[in-house]
PDB file of N, CA and C in Angstrom:
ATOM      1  N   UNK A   1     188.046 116.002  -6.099  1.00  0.00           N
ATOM      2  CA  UNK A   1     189.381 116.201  -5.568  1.00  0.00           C
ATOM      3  C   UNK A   1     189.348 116.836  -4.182  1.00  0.00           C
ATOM      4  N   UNK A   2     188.065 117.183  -4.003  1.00  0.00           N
ATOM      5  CA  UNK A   2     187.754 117.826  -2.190  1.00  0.00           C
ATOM      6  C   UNK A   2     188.361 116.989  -1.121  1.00  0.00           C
ATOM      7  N   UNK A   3     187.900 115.586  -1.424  1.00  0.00           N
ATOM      8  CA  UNK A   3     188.241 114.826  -0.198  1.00  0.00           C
ATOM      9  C   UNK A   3     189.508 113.759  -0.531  1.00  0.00           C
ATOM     10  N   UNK A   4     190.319 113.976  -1.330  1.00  0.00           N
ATOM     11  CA  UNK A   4     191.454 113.549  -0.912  1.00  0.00           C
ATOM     12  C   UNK A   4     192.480 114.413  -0.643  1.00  0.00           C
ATOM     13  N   UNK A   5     193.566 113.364  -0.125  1.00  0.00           N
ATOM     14  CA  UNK A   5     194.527 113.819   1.310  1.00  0.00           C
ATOM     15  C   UNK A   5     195.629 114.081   0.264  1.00  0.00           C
ATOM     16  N   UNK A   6     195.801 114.153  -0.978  1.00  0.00           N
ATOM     17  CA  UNK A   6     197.030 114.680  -1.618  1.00  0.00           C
ATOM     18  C   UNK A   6     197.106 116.208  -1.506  1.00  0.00           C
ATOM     19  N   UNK A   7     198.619 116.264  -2.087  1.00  0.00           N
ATOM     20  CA  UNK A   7     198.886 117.609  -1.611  1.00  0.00           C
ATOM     21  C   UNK A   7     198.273 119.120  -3.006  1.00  0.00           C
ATOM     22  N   UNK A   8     198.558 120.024  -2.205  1.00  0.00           N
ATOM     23  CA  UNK A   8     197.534 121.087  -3.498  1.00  0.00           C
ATOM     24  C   UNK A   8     198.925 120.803  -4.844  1.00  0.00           C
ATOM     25  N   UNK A   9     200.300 120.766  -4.264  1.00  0.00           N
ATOM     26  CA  UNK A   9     200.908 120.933  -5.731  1.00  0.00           C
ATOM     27  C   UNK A   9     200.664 119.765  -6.654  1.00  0.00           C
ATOM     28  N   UNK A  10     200.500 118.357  -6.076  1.00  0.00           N
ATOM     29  CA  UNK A  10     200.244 117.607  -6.719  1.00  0.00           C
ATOM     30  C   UNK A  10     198.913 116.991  -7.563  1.00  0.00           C
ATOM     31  N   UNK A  11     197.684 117.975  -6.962  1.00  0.00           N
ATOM     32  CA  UNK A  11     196.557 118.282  -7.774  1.00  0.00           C
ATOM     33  C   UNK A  11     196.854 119.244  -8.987  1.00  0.00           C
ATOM     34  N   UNK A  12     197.424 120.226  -8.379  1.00  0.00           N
ATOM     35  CA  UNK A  12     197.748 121.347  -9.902  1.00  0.00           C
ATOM     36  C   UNK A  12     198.503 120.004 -10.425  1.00  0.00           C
ATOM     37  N   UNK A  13     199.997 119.374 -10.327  1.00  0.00           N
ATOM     38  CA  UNK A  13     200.304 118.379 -11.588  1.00  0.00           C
ATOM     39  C   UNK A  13     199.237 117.718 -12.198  1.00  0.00           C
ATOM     40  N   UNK A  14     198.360 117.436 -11.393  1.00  0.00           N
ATOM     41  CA  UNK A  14     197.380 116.170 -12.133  1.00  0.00           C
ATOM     42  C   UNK A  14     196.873 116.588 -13.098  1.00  0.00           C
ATOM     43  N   UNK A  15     195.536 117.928 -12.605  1.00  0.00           N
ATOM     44  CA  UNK A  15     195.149 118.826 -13.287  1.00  0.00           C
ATOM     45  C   UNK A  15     195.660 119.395 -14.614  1.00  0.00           C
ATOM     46  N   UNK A  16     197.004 119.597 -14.437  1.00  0.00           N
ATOM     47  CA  UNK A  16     198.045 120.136 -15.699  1.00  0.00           C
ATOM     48  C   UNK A  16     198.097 119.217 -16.840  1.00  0.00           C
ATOM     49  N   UNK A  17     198.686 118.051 -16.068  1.00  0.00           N
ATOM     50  CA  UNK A  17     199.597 117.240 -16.737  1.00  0.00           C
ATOM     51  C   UNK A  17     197.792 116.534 -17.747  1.00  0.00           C
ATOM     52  N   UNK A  18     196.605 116.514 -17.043  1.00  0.00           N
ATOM     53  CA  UNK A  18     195.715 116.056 -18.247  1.00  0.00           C
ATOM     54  C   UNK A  18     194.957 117.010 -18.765  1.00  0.00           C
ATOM     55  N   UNK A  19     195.600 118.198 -18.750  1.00  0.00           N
ATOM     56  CA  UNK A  19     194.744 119.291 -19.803  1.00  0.00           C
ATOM     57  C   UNK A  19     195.916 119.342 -21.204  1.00  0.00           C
ATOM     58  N   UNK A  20     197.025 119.064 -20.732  1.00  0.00           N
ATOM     59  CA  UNK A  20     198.119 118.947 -21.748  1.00  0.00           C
ATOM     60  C   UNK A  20     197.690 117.567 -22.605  1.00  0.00           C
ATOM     61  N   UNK A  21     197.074 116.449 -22.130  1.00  0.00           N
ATOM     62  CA  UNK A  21     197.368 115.586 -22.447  1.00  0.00           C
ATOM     63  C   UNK A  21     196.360 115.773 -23.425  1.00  0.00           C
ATOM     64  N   UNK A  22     194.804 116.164 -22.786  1.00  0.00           N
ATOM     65  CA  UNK A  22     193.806 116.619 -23.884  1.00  0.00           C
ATOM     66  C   UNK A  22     194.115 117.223 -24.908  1.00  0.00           C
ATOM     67  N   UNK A  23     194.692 118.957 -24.863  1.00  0.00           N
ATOM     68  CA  UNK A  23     195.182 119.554 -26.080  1.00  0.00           C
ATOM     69  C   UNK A  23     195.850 118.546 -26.940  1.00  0.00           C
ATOM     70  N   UNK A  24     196.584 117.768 -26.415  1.00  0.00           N
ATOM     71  CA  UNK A  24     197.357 117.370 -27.530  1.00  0.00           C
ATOM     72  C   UNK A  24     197.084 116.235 -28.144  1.00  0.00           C
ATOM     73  N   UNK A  25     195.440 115.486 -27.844  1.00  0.00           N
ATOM     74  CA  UNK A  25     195.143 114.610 -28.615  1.00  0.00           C
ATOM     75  C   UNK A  25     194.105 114.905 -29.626  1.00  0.00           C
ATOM     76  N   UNK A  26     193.370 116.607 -28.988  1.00  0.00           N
ATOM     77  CA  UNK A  26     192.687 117.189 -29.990  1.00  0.00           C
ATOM     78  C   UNK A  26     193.498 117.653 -31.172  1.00  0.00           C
ATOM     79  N   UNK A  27     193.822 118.875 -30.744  1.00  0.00           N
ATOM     80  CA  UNK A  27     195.055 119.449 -31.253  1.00  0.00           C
ATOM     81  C   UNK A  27     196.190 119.265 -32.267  1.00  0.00           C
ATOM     82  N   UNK A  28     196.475 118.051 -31.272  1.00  0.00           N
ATOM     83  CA  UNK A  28     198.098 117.938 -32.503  1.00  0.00           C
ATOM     84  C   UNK A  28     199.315 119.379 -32.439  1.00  0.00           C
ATOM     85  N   UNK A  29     200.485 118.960 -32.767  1.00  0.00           N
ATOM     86  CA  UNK A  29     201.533 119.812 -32.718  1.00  0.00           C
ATOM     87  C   UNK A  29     201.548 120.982 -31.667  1.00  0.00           C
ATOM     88  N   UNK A  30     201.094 120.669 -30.499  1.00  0.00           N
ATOM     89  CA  UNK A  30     200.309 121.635 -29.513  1.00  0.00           C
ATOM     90  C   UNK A  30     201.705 122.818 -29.148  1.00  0.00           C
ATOM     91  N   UNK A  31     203.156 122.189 -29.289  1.00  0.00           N
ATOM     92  CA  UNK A  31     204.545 123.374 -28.709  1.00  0.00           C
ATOM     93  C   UNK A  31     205.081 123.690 -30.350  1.00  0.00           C
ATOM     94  N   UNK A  32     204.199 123.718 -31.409  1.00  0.00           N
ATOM     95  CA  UNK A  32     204.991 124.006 -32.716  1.00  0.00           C
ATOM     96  C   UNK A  32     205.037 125.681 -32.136  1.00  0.00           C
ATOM     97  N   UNK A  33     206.437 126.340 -33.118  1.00  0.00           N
ATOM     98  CA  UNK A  33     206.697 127.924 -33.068  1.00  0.00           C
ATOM     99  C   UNK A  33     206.283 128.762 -31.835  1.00  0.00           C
ATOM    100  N   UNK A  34     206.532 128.390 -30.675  1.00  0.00           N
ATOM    101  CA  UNK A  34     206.505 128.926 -29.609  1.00  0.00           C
ATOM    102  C   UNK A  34     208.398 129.366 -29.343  1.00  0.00           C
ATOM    103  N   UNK A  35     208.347 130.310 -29.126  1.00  0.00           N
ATOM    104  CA  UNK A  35     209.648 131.041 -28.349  1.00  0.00           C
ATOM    105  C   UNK A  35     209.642 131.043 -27.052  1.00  0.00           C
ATOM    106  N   UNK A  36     210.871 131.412 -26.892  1.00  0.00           N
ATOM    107  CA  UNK A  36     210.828 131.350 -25.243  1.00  0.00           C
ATOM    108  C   UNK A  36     210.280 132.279 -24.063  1.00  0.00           C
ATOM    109  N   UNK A  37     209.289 134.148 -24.962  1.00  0.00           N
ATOM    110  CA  UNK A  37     208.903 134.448 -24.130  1.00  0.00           C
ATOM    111  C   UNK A  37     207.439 133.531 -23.647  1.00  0.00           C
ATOM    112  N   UNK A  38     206.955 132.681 -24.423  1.00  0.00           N
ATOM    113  CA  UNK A  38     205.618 132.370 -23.937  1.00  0.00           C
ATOM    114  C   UNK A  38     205.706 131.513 -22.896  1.00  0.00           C
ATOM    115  N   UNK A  39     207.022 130.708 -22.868  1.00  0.00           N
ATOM    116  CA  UNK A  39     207.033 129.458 -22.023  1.00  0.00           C
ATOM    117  C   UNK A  39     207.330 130.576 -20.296  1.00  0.00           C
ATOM    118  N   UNK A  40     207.955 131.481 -20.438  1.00  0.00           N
ATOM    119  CA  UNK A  40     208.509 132.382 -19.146  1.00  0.00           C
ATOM    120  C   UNK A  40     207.012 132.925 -18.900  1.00  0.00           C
ATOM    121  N   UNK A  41     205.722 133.468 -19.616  1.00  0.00           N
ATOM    122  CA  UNK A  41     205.033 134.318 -18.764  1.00  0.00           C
ATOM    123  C   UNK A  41     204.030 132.624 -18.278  1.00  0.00           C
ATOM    124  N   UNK A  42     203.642 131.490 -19.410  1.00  0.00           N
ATOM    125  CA  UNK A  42     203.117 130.572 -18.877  1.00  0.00           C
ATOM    126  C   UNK A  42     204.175 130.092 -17.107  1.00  0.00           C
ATOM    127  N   UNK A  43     205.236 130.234 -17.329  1.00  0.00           N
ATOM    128  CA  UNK A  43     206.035 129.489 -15.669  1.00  0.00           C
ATOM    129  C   UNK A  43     205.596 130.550 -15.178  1.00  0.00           C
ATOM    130  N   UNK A  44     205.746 132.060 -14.956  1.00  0.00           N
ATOM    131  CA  UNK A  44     205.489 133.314 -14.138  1.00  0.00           C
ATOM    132  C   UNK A  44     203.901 132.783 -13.298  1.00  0.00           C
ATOM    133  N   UNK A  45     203.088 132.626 -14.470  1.00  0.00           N
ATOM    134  CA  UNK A  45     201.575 132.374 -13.981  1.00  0.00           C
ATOM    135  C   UNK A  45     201.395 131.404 -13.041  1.00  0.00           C
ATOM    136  N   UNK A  46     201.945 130.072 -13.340  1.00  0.00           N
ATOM    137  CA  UNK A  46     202.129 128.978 -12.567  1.00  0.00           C
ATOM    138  C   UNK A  46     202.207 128.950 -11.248  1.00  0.00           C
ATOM    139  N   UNK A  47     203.788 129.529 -11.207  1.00  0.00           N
ATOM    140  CA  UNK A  47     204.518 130.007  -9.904  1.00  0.00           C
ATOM    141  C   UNK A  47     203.390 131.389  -9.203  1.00  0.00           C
ATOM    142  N   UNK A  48     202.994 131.886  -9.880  1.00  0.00           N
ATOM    143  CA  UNK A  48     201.848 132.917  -9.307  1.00  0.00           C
ATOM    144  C   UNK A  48     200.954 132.271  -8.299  1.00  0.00           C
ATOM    145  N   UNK A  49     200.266 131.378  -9.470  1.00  0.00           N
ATOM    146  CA  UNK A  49     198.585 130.753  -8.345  1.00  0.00           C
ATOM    147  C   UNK A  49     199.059 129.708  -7.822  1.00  0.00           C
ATOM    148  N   UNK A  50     200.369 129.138  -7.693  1.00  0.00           N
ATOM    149  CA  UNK A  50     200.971 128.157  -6.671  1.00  0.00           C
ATOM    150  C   UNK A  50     201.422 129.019  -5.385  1.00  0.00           C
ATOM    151  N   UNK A  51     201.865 129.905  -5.738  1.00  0.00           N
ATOM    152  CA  UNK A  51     201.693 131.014  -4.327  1.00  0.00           C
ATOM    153  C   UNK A  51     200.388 131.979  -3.813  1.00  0.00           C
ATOM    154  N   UNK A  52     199.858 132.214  -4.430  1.00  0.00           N
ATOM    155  CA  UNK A  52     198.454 132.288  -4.249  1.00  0.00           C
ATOM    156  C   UNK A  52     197.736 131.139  -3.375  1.00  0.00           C
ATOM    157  N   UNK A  53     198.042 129.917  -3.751  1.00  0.00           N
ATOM    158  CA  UNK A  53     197.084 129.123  -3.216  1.00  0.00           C
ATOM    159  C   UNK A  53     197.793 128.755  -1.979  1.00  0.00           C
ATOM    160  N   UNK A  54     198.801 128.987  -1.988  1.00  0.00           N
ATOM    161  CA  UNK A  54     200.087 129.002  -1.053  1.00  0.00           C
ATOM    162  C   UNK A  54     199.463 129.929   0.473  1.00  0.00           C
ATOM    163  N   UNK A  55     199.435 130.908   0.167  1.00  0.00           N
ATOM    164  CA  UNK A  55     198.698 132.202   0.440  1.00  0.00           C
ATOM    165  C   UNK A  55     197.770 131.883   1.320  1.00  0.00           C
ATOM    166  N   UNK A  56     196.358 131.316   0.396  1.00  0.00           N
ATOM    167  CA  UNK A  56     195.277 131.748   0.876  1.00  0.00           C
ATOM    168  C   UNK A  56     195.166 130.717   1.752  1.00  0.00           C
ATOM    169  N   UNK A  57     195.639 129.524   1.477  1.00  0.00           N
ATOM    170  CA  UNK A  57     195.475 127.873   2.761  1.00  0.00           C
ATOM    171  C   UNK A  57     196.131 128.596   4.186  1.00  0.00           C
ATOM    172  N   UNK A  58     197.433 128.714   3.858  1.00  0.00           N
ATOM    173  CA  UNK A  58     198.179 128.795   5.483  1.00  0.00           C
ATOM    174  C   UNK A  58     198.620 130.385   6.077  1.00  0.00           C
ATOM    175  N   UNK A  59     198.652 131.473   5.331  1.00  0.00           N
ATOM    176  CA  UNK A  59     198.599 132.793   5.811  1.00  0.00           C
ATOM    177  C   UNK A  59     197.371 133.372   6.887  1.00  0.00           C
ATOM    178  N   UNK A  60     198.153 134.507   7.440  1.00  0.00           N
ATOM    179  CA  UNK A  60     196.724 134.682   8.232  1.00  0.00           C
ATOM    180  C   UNK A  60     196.090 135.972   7.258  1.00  0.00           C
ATOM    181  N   UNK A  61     195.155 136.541   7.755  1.00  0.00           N
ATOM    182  CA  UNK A  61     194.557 137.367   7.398  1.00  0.00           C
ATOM    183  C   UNK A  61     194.820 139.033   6.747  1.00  0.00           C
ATOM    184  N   UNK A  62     196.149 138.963   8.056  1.00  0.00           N
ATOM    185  CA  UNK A  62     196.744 140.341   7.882  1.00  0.00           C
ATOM    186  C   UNK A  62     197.903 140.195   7.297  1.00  0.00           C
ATOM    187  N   UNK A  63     198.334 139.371   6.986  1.00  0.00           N
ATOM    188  CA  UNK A  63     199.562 138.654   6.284  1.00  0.00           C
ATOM    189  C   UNK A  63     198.956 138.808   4.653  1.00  0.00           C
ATOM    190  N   UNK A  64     197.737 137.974   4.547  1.00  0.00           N
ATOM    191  CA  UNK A  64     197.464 138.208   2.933  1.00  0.00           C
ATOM    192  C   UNK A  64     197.558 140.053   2.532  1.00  0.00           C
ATOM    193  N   UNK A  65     196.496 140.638   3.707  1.00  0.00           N
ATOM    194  CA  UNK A  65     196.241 141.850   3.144  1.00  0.00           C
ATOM    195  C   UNK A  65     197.426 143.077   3.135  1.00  0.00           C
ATOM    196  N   UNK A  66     198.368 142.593   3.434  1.00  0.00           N
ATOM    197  CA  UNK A  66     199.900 143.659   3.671  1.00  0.00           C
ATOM    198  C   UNK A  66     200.524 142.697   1.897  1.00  0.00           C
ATOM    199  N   UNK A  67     200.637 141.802   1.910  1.00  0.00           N
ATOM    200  CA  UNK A  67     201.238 141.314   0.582  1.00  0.00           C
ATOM    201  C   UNK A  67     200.732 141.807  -0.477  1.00  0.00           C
ATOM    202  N   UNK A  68     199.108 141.616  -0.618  1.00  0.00           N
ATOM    203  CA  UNK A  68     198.202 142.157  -1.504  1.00  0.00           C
ATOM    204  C   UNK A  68     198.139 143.701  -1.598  1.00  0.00           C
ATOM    205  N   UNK A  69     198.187 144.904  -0.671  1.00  0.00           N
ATOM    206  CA  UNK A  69     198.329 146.062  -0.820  1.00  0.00           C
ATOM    207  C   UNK A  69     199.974 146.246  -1.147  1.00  0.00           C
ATOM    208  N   UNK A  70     200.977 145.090  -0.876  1.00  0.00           N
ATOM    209  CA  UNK A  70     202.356 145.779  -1.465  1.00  0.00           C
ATOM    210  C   UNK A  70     202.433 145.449  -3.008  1.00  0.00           C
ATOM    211  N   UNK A  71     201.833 144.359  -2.999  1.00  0.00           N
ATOM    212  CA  UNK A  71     201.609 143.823  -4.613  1.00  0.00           C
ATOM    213  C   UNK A  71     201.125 145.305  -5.275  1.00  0.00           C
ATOM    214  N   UNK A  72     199.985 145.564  -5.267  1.00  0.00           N
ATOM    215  CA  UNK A  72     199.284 146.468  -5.778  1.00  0.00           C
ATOM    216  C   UNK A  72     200.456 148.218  -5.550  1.00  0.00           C
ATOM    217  N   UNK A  73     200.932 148.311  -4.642  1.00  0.00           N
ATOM    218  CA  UNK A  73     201.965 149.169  -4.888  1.00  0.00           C
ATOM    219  C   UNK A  73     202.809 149.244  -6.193  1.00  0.00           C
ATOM    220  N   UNK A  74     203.809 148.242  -6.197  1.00  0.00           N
ATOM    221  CA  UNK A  74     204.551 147.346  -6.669  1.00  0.00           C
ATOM    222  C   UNK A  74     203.904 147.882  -8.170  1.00  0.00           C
ATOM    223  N   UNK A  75     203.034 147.439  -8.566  1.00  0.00           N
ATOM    224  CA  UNK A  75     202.148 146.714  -9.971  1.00  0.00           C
ATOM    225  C   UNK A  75     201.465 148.379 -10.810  1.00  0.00           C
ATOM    226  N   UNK A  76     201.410 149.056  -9.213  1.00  0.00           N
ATOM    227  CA  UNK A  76     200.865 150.522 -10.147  1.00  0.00           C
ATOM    228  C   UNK A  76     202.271 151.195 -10.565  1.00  0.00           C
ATOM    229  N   UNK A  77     203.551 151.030  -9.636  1.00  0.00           N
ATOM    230  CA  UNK A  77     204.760 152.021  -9.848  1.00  0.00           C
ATOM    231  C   UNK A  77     205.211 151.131 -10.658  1.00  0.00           C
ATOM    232  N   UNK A  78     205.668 149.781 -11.183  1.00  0.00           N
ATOM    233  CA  UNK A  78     205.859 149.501 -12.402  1.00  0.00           C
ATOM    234  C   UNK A  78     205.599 149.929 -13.386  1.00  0.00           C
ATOM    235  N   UNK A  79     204.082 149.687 -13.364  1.00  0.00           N
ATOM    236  CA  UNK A  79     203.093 150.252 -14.838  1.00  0.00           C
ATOM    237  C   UNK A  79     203.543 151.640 -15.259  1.00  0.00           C
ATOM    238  N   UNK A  80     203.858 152.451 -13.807  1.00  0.00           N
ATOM    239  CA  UNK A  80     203.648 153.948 -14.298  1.00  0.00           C
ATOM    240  C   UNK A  80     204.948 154.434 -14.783  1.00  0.00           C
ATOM    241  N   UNK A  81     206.167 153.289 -14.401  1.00  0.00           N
ATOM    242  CA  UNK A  81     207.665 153.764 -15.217  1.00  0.00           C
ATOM    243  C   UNK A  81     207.316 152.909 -16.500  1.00  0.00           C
ATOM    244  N   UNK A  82     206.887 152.049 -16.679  1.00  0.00           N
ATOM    245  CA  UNK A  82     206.965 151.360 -18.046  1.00  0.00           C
ATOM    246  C   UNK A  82     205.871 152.172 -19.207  1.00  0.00           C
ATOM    247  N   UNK A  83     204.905 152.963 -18.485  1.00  0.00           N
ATOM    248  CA  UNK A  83     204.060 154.089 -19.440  1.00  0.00           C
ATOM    249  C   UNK A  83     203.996 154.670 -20.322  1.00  0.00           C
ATOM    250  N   UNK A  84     204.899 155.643 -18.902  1.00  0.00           N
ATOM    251  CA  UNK A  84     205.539 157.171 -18.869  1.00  0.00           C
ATOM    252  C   UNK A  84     206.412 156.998 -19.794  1.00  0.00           C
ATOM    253  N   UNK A  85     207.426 156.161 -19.609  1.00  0.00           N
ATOM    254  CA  UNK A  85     208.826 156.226 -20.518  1.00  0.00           C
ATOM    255  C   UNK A  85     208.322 156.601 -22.151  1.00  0.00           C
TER     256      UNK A  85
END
Protein backbone atom coordinates (compact mmCIF):
# COMPACT_ATOMS: atom_id res chain seq x y z
CA UNK A 1 0.00 0.00 0.00
CA UNK A 2 3.40 2.26 0.03
CA UNK A 3 3.21 3.06 -3.52
CA UNK A 4 -0.15 3.82 -4.28
CA UNK A 5 -1.58 7.30 -4.87
CA UNK A 6 -4.89 6.69 -2.80
CA UNK A 7 -5.71 8.68 -0.08
CA UNK A 8 -4.63 7.65 3.82
CA UNK A 9 -8.58 7.71 4.71
CA UNK A 10 -9.33 5.48 2.08
CA UNK A 11 -6.57 2.89 3.02
CA UNK A 12 -7.84 2.92 6.73
CA UNK A 13 -11.54 2.02 4.80
CA UNK A 14 -9.90 -0.73 2.93
CA UNK A 15 -7.92 -1.94 5.76
CA UNK A 16 -11.19 -1.79 8.04
CA UNK A 17 -13.72 -2.71 5.89
CA UNK A 18 -11.49 -6.38 5.32
CA UNK A 19 -10.62 -7.02 8.88
CA UNK A 20 -14.48 -6.80 9.48
CA UNK A 21 -15.02 -8.87 6.69
CA UNK A 22 -12.47 -11.57 8.12
CA UNK A 23 -13.96 -11.53 11.74
CA UNK A 24 -17.03 -12.20 10.42
CA UNK A 25 -16.38 -15.16 8.30
CA UNK A 26 -14.34 -16.69 11.14
CA UNK A 27 -16.38 -15.62 13.79
CA UNK A 28 -19.91 -15.44 13.03
CA UNK A 29 -22.43 -13.11 14.92
CA UNK A 30 -19.40 -10.70 15.21
CA UNK A 31 -22.14 -7.20 16.58
CA UNK A 32 -24.29 -9.83 18.83
CA UNK A 33 -24.92 -7.87 22.59
CA UNK A 34 -22.84 -4.97 22.06
CA UNK A 35 -24.34 -1.59 23.55
CA UNK A 36 -23.76 1.55 22.58
CA UNK A 37 -20.83 2.40 24.88
CA UNK A 38 -18.50 0.07 22.81
CA UNK A 39 -19.48 1.34 19.41
CA UNK A 40 -18.60 5.33 20.92
CA UNK A 41 -15.02 4.39 22.41
CA UNK A 42 -14.40 2.01 19.00
CA UNK A 43 -15.56 5.70 16.77
CA UNK A 44 -13.42 7.86 19.59
CA UNK A 45 -10.29 5.55 18.56
CA UNK A 46 -10.91 5.80 14.90
CA UNK A 47 -11.37 9.49 14.80
CA UNK A 48 -8.12 9.48 17.12
CA UNK A 49 -5.46 7.72 14.66
CA UNK A 50 -7.29 9.44 11.67
CA UNK A 51 -6.06 12.59 13.31
CA UNK A 52 -2.98 11.32 14.35
CA UNK A 53 -2.12 10.31 11.00
CA UNK A 54 -3.62 13.57 10.08
CA UNK A 55 -0.94 15.04 12.33
CA UNK A 56 2.03 13.36 11.63
CA UNK A 57 1.81 13.63 7.33
CA UNK A 58 1.09 17.50 7.12
CA UNK A 59 1.89 19.32 10.63
CA UNK A 60 5.10 20.80 11.29
CA UNK A 61 7.18 19.88 14.01
CA UNK A 62 6.32 22.43 16.58
CA UNK A 63 2.76 22.16 15.79
CA UNK A 64 2.79 18.29 16.72
CA UNK A 65 4.82 19.01 19.90
CA UNK A 66 2.46 22.01 21.44
CA UNK A 67 -0.74 19.57 20.63
CA UNK A 68 1.01 16.60 22.17
CA UNK A 69 2.20 18.50 25.44
CA UNK A 70 -1.56 20.09 25.57
CA UNK A 71 -2.94 16.61 25.08
CA UNK A 72 -0.90 15.33 27.90
CA UNK A 73 -2.05 18.38 30.06
CA UNK A 74 -5.53 17.80 29.22
CA UNK A 75 -5.27 13.74 29.95
CA UNK A 76 -3.33 14.18 33.44
CA UNK A 77 -6.08 17.03 34.80
CA UNK A 78 -8.87 14.82 33.60
CA UNK A 79 -7.54 11.69 35.21
CA UNK A 80 -6.83 13.64 38.37
CA UNK A 81 -10.69 15.05 38.70
CA UNK A 82 -12.06 11.69 37.67
CA UNK A 83 -9.62 9.95 40.64
CA UNK A 84 -9.82 12.22 43.25
CA UNK A 85 -13.61 12.42 43.17
Amino acid sequence: MKKNNDTLYWQNVQLYTQRRVWEWAVVGHLFNGYTITPWLVVLNICFTGLLVSWLMTYAGNIIKVVLFMTCIFFLSLSSSLLYMA
